[in-house]
Each structure stands twice: as structure tokens, then as C-alpha cells.
C-alpha atoms as a PDB file:
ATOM      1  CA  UNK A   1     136.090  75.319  96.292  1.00  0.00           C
ATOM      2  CA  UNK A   2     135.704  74.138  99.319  1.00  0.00           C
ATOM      3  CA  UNK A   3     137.603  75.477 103.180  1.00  0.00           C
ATOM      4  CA  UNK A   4     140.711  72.699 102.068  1.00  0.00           C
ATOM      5  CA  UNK A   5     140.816  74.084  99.006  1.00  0.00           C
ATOM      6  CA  UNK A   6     139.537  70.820  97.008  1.00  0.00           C
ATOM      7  CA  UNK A   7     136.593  71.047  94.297  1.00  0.00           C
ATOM      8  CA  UNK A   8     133.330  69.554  95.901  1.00  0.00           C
ATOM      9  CA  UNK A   9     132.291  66.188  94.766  1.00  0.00           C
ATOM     10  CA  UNK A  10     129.974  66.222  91.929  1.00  0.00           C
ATOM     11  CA  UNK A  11     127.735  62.944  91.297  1.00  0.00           C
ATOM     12  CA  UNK A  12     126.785  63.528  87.978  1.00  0.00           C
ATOM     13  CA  UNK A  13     127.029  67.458  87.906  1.00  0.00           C
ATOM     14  CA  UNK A  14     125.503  67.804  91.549  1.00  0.00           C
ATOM     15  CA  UNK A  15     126.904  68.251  94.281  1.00  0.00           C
ATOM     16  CA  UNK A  16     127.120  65.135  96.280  1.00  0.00           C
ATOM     17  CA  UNK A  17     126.531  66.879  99.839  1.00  0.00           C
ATOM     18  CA  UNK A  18     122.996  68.010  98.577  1.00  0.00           C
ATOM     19  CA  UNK A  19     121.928  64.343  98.063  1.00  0.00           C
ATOM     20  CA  UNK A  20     120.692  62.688 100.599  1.00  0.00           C
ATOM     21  CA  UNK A  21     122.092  59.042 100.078  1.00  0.00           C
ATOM     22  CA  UNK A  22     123.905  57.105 102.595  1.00  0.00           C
ATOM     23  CA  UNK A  23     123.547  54.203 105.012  1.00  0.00           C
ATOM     24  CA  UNK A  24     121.979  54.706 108.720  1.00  0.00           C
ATOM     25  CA  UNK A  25     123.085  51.698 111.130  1.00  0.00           C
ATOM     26  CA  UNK A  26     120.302  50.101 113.594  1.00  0.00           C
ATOM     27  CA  UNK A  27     122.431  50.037 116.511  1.00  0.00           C
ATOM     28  CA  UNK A  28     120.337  47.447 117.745  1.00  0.00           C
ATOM     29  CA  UNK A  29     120.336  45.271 115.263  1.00  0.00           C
ATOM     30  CA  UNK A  30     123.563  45.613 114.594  1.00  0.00           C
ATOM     31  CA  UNK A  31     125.697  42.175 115.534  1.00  0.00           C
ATOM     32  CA  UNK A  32     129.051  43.595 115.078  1.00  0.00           C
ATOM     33  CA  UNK A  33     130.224  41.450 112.615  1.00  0.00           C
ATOM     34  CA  UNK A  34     132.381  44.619 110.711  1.00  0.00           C
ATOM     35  CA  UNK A  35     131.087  43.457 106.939  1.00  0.00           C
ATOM     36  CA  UNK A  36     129.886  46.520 106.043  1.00  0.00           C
ATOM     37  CA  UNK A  37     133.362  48.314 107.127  1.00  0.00           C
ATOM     38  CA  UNK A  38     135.384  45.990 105.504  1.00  0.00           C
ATOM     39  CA  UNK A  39     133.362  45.593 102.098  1.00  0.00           C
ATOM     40  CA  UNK A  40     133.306  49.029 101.696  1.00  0.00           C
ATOM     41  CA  UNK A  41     135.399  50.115  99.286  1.00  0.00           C
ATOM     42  CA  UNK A  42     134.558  54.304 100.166  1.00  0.00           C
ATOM     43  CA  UNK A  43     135.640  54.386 103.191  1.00  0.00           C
ATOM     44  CA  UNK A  44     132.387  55.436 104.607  1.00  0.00           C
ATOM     45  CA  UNK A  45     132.181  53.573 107.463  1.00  0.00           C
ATOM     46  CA  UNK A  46     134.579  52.776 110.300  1.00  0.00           C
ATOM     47  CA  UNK A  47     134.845  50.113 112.957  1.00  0.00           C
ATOM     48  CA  UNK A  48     134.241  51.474 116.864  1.00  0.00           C
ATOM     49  CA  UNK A  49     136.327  48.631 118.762  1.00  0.00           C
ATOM     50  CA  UNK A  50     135.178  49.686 122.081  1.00  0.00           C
ATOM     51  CA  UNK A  51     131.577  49.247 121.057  1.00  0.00           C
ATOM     52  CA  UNK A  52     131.887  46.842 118.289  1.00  0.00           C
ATOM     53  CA  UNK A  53     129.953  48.027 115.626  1.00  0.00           C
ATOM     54  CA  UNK A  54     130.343  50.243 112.361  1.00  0.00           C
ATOM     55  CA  UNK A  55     129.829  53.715 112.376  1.00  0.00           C
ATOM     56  CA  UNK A  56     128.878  55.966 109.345  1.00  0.00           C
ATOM     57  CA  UNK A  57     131.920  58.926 109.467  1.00  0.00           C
ATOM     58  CA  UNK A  58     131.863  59.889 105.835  1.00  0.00           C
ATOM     59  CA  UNK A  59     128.254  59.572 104.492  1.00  0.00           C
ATOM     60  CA  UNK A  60     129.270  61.746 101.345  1.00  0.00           C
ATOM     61  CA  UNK A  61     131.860  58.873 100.464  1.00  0.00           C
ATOM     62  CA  UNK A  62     128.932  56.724  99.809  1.00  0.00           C
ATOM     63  CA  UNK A  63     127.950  55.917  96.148  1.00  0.00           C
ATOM     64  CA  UNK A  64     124.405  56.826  95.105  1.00  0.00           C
ATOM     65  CA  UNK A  65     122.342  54.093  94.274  1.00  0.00           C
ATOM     66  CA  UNK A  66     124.780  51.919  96.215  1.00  0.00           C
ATOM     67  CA  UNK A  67     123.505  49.428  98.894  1.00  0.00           C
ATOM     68  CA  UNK A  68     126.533  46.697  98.872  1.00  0.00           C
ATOM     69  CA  UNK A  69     126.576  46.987 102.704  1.00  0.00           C
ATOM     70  CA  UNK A  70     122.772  46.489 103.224  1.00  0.00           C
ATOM     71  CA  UNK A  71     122.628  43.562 100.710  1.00  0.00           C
ATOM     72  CA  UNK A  72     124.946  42.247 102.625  1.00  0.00           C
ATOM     73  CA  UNK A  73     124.629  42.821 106.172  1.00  0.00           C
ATOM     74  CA  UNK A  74     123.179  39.201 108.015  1.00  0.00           C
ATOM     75  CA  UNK A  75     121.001  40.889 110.683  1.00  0.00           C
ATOM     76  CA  UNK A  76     119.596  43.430 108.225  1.00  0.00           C
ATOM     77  CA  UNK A  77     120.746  46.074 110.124  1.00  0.00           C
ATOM     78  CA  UNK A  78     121.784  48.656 106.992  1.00  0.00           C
ATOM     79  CA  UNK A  79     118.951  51.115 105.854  1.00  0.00           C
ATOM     80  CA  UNK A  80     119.023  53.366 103.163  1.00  0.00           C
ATOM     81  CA  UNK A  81     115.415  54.815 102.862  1.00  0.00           C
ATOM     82  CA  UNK A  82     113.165  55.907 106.196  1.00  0.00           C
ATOM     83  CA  UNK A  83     110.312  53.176 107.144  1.00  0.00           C
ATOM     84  CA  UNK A  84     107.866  52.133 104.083  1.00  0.00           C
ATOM     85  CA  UNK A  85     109.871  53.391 101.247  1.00  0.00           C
ATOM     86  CA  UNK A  86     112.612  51.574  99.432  1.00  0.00           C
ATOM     87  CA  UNK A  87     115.890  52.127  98.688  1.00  0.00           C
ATOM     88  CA  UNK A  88     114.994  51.871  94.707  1.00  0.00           C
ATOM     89  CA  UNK A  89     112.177  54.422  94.908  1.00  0.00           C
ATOM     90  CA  UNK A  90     114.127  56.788  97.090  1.00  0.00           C
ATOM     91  CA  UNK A  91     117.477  56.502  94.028  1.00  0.00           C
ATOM     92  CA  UNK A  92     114.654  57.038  91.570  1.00  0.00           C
ATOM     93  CA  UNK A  93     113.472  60.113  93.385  1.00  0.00           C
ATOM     94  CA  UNK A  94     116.807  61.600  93.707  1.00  0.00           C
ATOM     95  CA  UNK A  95     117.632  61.025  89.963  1.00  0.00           C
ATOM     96  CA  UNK A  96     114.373  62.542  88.817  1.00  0.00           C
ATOM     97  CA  UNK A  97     114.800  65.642  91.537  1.00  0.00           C
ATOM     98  CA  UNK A  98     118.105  66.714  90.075  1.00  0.00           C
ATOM     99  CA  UNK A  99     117.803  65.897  86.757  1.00  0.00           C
ATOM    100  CA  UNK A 100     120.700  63.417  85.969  1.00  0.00           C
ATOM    101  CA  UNK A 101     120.159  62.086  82.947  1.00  0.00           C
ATOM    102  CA  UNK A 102     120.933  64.557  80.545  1.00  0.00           C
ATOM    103  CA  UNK A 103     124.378  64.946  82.334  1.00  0.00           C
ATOM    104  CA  UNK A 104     124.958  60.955  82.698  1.00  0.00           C
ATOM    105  CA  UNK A 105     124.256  61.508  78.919  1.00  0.00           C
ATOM    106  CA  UNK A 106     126.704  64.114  78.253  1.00  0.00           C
ATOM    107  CA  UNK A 107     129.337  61.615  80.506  1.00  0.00           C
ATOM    108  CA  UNK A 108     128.835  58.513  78.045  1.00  0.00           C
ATOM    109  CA  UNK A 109     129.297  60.815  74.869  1.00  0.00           C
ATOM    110  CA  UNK A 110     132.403  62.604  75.945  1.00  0.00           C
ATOM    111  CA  UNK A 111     133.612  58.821  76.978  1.00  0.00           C
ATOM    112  CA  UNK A 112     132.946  57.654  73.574  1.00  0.00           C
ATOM    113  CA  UNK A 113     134.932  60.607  71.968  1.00  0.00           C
END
């Protein structure tokens, strides 16, 4: 349990604040344009209307594997991986460090049931 009292999210039996998935936003890059806040359907960014541009406040929130805001972002200003990986090999990584598939597994059987 966490301090409020609510379970920790899980992604796929692990806890989601050991994985080390979510968008960083080039400031300078950045043209304001507020896509990535309003596509996002995890609330994991929000809009700073003084500065105009999106800031991360809930990295947790983010899906892993998820790049919506990236893929869509016109001035390319969403990264998910540091400089000369990729967002694919990074996922890959974190799948293979914690062992998910035997879990995601487990999920699709009990759905089946």
C-alpha cells in the first residue's frame, strides 16, 4: 500500500514506478501547440499557460510501450529513450529486464477463463 492508502500500480506484475518509461519534453523544441496534452488520454501531461508548453506531472500515468504523443508531436519535440537509442529497443529492454511475459501470459489465460 502506498501513504494514500491505494495499491501501487502494477504493469504486468511490476511495479510501474520502477520502470523507467515516460516522455521528456525538449523545451526548445517545443512549439506549444498542446497535442500531446490533449491526446493524452493518462493524464500525464498538463498544459503551463503562462509558458505555453506541456509539462510531464504524472510520468507513472504513462503507458509502457506508449509513444502516441511523440508520434504525434509536429516539431519532434517528445523523447522517450536518451540520444542514440530508440524508443523500441529501450520497451524491449524493459520487458526482457523484468520478465513480463510469463505474467502477460498468465493475464491472457485468466481472460480466456
Amino acid at each position: 500500500m502506498t501513504e494514500s492508502g491505494m495499491k501501487p500500480a502494477l504493469w504486468h506484475g511490476v511495479p510501474r514506478s520502477k520502470i523507467d518509461w515516460h516522455p521528456t519534453v525538449n523545451d526548445e523544441k517545443c512549439i506549444g501547440c498542446g497535442l500531446c496534452f490533449l491526446t493524452c488520454g493518462k493524464g500525464v501531461y498538463q498544459f503551463d499557460w503562462d509558458r505555453k508548453k506541456s509539462v510531464v506531472i504524472h510520468p507513472e500515468s504513462c503507458v509502457v510501450g506508449c509513444q502516441t504523443c511523440a508520434n504525434l508531436c509536429p516539431a519532434e519535440a517528445i523523447a522517450f529513450a536518451e540520444e542514440g537509442d530508440t524508443p523500441q529497443k529501450k520497451a524491449q529492454r524493459i520487458v526482457k529486464k523484468y520478465k513480463v511475459l510469463p505474467s502477460a501470459k498468465k493475464e491472457l489465460e485468466l481472460m480466456q477463463s
